[in-house]
PDB file of N, CA and C in Angstrom:
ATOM      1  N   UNK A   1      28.989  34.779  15.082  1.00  0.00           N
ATOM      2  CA  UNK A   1      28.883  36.114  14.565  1.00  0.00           C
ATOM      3  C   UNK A   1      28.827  37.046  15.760  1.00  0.00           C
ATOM      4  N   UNK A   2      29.899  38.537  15.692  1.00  0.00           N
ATOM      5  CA  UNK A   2      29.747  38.800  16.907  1.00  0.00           C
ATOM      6  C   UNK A   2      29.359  40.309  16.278  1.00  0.00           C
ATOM      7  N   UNK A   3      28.499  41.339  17.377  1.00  0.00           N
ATOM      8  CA  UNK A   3      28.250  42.902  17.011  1.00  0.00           C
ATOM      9  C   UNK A   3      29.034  43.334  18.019  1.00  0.00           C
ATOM     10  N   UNK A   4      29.425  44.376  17.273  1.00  0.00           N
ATOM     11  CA  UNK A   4      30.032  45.404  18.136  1.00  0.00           C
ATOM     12  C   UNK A   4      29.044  47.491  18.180  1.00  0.00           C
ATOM     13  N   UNK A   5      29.333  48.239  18.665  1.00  0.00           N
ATOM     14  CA  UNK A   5      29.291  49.281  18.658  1.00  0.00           C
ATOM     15  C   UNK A   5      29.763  50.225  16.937  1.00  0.00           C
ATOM     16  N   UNK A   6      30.531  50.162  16.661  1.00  0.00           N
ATOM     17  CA  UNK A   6      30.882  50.569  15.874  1.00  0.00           C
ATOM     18  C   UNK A   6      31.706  51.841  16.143  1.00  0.00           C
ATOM     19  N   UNK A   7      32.081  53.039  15.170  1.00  0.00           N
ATOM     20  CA  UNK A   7      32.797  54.081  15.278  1.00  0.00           C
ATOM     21  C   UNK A   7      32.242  55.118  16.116  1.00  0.00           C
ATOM     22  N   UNK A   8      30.760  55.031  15.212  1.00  0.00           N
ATOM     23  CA  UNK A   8      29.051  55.939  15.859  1.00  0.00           C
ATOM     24  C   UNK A   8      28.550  55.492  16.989  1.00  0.00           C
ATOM     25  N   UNK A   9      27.762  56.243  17.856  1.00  0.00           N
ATOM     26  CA  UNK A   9      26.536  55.365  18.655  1.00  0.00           C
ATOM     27  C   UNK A   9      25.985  55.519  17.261  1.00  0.00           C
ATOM     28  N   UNK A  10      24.982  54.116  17.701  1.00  0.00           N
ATOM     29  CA  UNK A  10      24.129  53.830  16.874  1.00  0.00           C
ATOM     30  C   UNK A  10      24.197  53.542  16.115  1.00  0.00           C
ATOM     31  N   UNK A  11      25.793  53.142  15.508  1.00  0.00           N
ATOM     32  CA  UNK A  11      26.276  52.202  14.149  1.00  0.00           C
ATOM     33  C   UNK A  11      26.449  51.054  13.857  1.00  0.00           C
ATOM     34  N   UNK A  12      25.847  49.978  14.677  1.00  0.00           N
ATOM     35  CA  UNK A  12      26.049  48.478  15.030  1.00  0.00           C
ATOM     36  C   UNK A  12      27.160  48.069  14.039  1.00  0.00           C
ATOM     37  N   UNK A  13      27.931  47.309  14.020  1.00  0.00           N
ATOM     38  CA  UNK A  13      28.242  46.582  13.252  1.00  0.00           C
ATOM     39  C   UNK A  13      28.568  44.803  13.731  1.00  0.00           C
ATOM     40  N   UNK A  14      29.087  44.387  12.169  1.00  0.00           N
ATOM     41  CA  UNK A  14      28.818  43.122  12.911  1.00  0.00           C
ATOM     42  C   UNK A  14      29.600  42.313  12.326  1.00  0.00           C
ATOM     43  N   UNK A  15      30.250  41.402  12.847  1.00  0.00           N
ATOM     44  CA  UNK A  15      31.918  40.606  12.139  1.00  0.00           C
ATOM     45  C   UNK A  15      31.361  38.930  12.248  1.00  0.00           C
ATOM     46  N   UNK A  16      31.638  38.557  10.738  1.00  0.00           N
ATOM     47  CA  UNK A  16      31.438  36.848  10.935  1.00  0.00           C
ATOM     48  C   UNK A  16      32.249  36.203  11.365  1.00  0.00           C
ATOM     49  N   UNK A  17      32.108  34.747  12.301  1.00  0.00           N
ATOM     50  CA  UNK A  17      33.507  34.379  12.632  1.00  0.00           C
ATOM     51  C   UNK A  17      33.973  33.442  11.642  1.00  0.00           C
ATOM     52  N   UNK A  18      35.022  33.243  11.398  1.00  0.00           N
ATOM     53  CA  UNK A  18      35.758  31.699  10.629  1.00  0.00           C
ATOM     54  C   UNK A  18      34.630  30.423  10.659  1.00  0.00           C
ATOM     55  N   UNK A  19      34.244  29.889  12.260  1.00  0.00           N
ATOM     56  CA  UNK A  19      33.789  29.259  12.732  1.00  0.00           C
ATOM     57  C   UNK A  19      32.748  29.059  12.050  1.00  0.00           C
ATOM     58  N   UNK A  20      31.255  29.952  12.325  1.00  0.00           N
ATOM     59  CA  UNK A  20      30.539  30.101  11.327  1.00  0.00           C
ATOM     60  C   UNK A  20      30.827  29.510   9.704  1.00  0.00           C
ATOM     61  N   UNK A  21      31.635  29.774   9.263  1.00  0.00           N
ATOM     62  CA  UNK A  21      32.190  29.416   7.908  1.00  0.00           C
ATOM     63  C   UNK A  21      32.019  28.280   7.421  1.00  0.00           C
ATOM     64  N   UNK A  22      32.516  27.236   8.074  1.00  0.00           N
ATOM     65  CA  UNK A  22      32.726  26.228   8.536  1.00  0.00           C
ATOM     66  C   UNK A  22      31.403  25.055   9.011  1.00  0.00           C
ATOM     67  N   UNK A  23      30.600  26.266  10.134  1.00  0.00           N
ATOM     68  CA  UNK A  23      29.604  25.620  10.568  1.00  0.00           C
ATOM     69  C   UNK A  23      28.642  24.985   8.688  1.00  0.00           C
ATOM     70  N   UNK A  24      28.459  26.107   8.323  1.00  0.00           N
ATOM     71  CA  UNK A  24      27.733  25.822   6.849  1.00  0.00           C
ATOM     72  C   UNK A  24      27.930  25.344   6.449  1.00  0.00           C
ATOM     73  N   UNK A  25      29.168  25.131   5.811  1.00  0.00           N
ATOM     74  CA  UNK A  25      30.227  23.990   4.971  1.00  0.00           C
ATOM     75  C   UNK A  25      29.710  22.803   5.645  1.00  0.00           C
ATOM     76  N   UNK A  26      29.503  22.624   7.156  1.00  0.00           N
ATOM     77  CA  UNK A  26      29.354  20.975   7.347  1.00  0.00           C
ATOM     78  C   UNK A  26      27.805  20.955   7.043  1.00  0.00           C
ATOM     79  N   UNK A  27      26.982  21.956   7.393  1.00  0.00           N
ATOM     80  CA  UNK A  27      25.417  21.838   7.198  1.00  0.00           C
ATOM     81  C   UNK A  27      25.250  21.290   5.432  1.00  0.00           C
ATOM     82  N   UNK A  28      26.085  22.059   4.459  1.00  0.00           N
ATOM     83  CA  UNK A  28      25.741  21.891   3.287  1.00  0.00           C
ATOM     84  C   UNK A  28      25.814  20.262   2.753  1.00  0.00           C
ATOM     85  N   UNK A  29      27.700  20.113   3.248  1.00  0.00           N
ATOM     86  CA  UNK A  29      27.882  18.394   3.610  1.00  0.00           C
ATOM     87  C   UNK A  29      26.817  17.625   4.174  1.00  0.00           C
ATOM     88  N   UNK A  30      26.356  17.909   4.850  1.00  0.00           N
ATOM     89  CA  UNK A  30      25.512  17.009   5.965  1.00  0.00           C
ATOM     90  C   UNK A  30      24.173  17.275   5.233  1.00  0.00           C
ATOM     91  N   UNK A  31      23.267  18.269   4.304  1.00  0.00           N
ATOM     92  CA  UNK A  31      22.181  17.892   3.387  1.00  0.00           C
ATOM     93  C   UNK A  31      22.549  17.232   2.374  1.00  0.00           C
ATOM     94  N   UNK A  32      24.069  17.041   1.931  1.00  0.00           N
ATOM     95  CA  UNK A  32      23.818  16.705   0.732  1.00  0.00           C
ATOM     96  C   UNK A  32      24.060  14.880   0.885  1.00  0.00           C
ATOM     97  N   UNK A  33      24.890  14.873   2.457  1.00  0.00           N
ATOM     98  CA  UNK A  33      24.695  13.486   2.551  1.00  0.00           C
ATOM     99  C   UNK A  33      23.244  12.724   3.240  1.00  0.00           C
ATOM    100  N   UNK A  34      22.336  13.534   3.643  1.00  0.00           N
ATOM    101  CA  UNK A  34      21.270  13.021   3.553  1.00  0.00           C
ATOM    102  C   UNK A  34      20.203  13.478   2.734  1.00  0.00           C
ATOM    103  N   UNK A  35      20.353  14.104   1.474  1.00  0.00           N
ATOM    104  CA  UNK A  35      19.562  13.980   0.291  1.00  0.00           C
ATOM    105  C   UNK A  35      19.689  12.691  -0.274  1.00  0.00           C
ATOM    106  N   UNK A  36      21.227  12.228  -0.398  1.00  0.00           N
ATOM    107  CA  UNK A  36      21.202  10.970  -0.791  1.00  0.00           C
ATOM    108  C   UNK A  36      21.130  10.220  -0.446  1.00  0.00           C
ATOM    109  N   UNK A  37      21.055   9.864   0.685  1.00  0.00           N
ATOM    110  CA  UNK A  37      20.686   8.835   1.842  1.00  0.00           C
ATOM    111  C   UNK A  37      18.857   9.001   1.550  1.00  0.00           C
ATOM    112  N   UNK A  38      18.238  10.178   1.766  1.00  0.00           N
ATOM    113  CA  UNK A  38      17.055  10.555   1.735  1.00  0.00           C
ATOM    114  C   UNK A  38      16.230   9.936   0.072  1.00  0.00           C
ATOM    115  N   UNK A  39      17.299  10.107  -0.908  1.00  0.00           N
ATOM    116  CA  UNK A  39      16.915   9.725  -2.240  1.00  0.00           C
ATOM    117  C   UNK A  39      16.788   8.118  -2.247  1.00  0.00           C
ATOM    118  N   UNK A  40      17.771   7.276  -1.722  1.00  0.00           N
ATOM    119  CA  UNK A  40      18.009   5.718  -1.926  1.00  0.00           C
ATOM    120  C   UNK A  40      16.987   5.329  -0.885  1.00  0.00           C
ATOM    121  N   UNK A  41      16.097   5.827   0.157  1.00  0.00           N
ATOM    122  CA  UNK A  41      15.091   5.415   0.846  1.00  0.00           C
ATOM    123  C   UNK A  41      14.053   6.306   0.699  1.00  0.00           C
ATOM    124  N   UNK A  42      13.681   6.634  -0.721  1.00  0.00           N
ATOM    125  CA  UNK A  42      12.572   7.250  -0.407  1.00  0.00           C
ATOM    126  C   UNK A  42      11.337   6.261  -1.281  1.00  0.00           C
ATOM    127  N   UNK A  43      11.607   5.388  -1.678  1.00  0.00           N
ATOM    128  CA  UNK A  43      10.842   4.346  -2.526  1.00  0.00           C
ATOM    129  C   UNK A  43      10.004   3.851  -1.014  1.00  0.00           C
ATOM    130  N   UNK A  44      10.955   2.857   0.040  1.00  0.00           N
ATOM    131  CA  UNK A  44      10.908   2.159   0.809  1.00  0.00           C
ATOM    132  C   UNK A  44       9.871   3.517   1.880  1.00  0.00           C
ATOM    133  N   UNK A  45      10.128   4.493   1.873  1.00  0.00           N
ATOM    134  CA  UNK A  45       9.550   5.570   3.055  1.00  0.00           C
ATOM    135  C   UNK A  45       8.283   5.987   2.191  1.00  0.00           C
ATOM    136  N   UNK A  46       7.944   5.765   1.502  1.00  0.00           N
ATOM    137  CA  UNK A  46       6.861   6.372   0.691  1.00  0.00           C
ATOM    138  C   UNK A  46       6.848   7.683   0.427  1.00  0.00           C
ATOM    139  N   UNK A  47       8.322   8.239   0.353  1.00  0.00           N
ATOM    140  CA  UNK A  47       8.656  10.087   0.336  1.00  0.00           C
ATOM    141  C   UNK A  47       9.007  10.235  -1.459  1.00  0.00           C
ATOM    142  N   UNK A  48       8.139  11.377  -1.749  1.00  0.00           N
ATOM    143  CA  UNK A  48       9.033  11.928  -3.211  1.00  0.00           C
ATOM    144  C   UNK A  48       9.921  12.715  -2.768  1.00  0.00           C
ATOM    145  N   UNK A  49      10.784  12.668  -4.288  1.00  0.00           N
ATOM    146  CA  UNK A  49      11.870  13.905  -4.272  1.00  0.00           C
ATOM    147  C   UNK A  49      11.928  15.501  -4.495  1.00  0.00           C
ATOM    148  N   UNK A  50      10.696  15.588  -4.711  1.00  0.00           N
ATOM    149  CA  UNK A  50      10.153  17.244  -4.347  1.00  0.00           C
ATOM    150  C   UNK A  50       9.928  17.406  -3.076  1.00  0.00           C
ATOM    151  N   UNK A  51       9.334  16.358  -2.454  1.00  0.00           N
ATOM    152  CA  UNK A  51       8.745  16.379  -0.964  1.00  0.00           C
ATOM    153  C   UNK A  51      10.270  16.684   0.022  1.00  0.00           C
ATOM    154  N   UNK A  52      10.817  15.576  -0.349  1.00  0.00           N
ATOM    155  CA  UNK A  52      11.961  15.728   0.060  1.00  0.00           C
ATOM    156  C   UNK A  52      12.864  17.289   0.269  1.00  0.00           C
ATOM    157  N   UNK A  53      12.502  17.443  -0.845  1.00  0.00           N
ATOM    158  CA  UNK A  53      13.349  18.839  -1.529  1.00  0.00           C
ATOM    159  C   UNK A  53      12.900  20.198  -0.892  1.00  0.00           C
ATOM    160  N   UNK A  54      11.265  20.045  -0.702  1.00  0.00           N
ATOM    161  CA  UNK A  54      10.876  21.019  -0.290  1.00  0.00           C
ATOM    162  C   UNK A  54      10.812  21.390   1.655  1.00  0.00           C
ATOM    163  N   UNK A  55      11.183  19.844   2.108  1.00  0.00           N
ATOM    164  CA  UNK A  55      11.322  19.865   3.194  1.00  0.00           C
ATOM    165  C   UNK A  55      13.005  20.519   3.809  1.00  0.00           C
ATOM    166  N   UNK A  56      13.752  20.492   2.425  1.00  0.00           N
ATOM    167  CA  UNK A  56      15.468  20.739   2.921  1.00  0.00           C
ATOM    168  C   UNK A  56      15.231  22.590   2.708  1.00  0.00           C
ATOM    169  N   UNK A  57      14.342  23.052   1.792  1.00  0.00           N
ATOM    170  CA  UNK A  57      14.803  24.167   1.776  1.00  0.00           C
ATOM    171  C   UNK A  57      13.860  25.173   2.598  1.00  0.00           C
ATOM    172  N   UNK A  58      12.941  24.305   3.298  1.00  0.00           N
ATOM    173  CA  UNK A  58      12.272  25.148   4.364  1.00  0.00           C
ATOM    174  C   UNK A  58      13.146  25.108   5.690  1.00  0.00           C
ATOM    175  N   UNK A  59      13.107  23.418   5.918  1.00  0.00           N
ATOM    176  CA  UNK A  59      14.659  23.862   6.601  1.00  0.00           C
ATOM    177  C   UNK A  59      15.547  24.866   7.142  1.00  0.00           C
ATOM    178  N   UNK A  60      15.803  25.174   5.481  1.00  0.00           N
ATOM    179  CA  UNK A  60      17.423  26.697   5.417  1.00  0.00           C
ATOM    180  C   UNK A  60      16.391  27.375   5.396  1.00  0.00           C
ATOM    181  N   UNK A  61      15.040  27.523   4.922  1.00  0.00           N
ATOM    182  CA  UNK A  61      15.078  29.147   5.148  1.00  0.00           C
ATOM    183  C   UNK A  61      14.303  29.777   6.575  1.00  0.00           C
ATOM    184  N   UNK A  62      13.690  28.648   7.566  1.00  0.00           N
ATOM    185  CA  UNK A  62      13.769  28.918   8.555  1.00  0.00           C
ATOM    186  C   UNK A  62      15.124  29.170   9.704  1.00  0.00           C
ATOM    187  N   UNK A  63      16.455  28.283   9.379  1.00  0.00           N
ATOM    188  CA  UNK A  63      17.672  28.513   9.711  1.00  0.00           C
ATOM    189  C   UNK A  63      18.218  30.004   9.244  1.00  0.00           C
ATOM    190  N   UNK A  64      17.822  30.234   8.196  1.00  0.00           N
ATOM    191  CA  UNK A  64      17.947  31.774   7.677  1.00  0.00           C
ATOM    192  C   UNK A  64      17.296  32.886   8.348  1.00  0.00           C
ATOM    193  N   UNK A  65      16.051  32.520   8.920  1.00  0.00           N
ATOM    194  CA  UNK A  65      14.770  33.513   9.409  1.00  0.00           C
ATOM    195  C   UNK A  65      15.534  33.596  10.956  1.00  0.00           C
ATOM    196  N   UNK A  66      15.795  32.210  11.884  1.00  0.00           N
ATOM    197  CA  UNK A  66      16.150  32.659  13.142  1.00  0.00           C
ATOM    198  C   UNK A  66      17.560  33.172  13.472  1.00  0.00           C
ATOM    199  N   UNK A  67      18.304  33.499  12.310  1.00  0.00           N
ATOM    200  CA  UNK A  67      19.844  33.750  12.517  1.00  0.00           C
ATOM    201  C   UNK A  67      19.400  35.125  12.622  1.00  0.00           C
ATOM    202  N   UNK A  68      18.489  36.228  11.275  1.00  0.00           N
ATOM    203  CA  UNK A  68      18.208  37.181  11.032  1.00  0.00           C
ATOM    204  C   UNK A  68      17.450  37.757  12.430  1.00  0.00           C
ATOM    205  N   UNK A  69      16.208  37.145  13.212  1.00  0.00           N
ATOM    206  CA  UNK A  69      15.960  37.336  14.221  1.00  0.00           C
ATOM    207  C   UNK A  69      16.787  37.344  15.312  1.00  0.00           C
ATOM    208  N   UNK A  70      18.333  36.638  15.209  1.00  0.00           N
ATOM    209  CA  UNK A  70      19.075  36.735  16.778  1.00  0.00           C
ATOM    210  C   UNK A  70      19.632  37.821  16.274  1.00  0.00           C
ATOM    211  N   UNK A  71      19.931  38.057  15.473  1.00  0.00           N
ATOM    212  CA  UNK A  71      21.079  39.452  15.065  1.00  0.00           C
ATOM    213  C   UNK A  71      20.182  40.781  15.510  1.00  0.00           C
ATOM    214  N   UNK A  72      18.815  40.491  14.989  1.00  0.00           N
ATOM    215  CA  UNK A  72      18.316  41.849  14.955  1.00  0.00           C
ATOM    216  C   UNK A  72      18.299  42.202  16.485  1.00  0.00           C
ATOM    217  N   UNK A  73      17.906  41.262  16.968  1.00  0.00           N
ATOM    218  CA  UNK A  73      17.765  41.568  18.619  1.00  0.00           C
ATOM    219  C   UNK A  73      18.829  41.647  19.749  1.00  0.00           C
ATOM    220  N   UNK A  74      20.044  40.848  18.869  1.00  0.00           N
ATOM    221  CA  UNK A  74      21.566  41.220  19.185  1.00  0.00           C
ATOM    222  C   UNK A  74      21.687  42.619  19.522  1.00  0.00           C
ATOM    223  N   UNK A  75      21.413  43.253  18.011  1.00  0.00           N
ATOM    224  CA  UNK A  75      21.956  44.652  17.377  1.00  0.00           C
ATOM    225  C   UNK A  75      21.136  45.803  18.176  1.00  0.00           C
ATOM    226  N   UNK A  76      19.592  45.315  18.493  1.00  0.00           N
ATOM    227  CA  UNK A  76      18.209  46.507  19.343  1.00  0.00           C
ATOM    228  C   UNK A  76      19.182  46.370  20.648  1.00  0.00           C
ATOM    229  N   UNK A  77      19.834  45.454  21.260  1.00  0.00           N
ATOM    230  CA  UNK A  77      19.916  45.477  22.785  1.00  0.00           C
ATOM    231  C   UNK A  77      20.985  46.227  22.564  1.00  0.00           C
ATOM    232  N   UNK A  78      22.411  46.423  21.429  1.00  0.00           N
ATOM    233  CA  UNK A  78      23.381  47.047  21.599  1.00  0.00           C
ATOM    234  C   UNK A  78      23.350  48.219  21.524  1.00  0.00           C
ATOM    235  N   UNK A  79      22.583  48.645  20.425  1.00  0.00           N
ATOM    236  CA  UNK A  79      22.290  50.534  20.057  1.00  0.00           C
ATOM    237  C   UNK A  79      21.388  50.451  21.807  1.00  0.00           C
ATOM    238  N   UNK A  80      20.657  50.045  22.282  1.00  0.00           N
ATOM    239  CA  UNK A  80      20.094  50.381  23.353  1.00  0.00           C
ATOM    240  C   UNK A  80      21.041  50.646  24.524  1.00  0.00           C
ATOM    241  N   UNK A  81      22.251  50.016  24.564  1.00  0.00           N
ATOM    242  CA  UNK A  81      22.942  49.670  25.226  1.00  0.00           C
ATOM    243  C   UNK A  81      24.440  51.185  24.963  1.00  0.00           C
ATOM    244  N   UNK A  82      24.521  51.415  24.561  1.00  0.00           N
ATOM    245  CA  UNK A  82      25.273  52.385  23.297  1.00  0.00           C
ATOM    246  C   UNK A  82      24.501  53.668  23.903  1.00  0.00           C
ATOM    247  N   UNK A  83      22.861  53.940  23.472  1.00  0.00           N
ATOM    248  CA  UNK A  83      22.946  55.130  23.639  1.00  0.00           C
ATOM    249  C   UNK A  83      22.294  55.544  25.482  1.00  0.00           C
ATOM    250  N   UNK A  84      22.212  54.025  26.261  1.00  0.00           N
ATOM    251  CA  UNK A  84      22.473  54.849  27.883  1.00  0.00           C
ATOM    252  C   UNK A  84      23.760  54.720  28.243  1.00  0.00           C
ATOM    253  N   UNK A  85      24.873  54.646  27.370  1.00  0.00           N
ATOM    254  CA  UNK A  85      26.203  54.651  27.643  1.00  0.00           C
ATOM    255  C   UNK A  85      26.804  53.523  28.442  1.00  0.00           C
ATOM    256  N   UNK A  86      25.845  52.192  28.567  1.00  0.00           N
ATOM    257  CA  UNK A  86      26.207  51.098  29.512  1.00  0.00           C
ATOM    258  C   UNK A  86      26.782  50.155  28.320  1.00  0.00           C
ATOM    259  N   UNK A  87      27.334  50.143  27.058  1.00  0.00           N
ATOM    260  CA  UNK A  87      28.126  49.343  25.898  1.00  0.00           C
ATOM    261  C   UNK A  87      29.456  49.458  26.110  1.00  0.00           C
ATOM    262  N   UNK A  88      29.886  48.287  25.814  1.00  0.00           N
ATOM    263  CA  UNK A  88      31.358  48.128  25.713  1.00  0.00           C
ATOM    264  C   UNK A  88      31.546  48.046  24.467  1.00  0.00           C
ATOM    265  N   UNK A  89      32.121  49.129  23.621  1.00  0.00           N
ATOM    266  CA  UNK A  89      32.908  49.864  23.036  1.00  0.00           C
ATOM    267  C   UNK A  89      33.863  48.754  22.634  1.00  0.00           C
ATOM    268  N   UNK A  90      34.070  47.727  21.763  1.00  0.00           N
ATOM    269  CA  UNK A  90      35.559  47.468  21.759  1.00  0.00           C
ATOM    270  C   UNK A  90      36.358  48.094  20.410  1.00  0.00           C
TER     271      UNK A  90
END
């Protein structure tokens, strides 16, 4: 995910890449092949399937919390950057 300047100072904006796209698609693949991997050993691990469950979606929503934290601090350094006129503009 990349920010740019925008039209404004002080208009951040911000473009997803393909890549990204992609990255998720394999994350989603990759929980759902170890939910079930996670489900057929959870007798043998002494894990339930809530336990389980609740461990995948803290997971994402800490993966959610530090994406939101790099952006924001992406976006503070660019408007900072923007309004002493040291931003590259693309």
């Amino acid at each position: 995910m990349g920010a740019h300047g925008g039209n404004r100072p002080g208009a951040p904006m911000a473009k997803s890449s393909p890549a990204a796209m992609v990255f998720i698609l394999a994350l989603m693949v990759g929980r759902s092949m170890l939910r079930t991997a996670g489900e057929s050993q959870a007798v043998s691990w002494k894990l339930d399937s809530v336990l389980l469950t609740d461990l995948f979606l803290g997971f994402a929503l800490g993966l959610v919390c530090a994406q939101r934290l790099e952006m924001w601090l992406r976006i503070r350094r660019l408007v900072a950057q923007t309004r002493n006129g040291t931003a590259i503009v693309s």
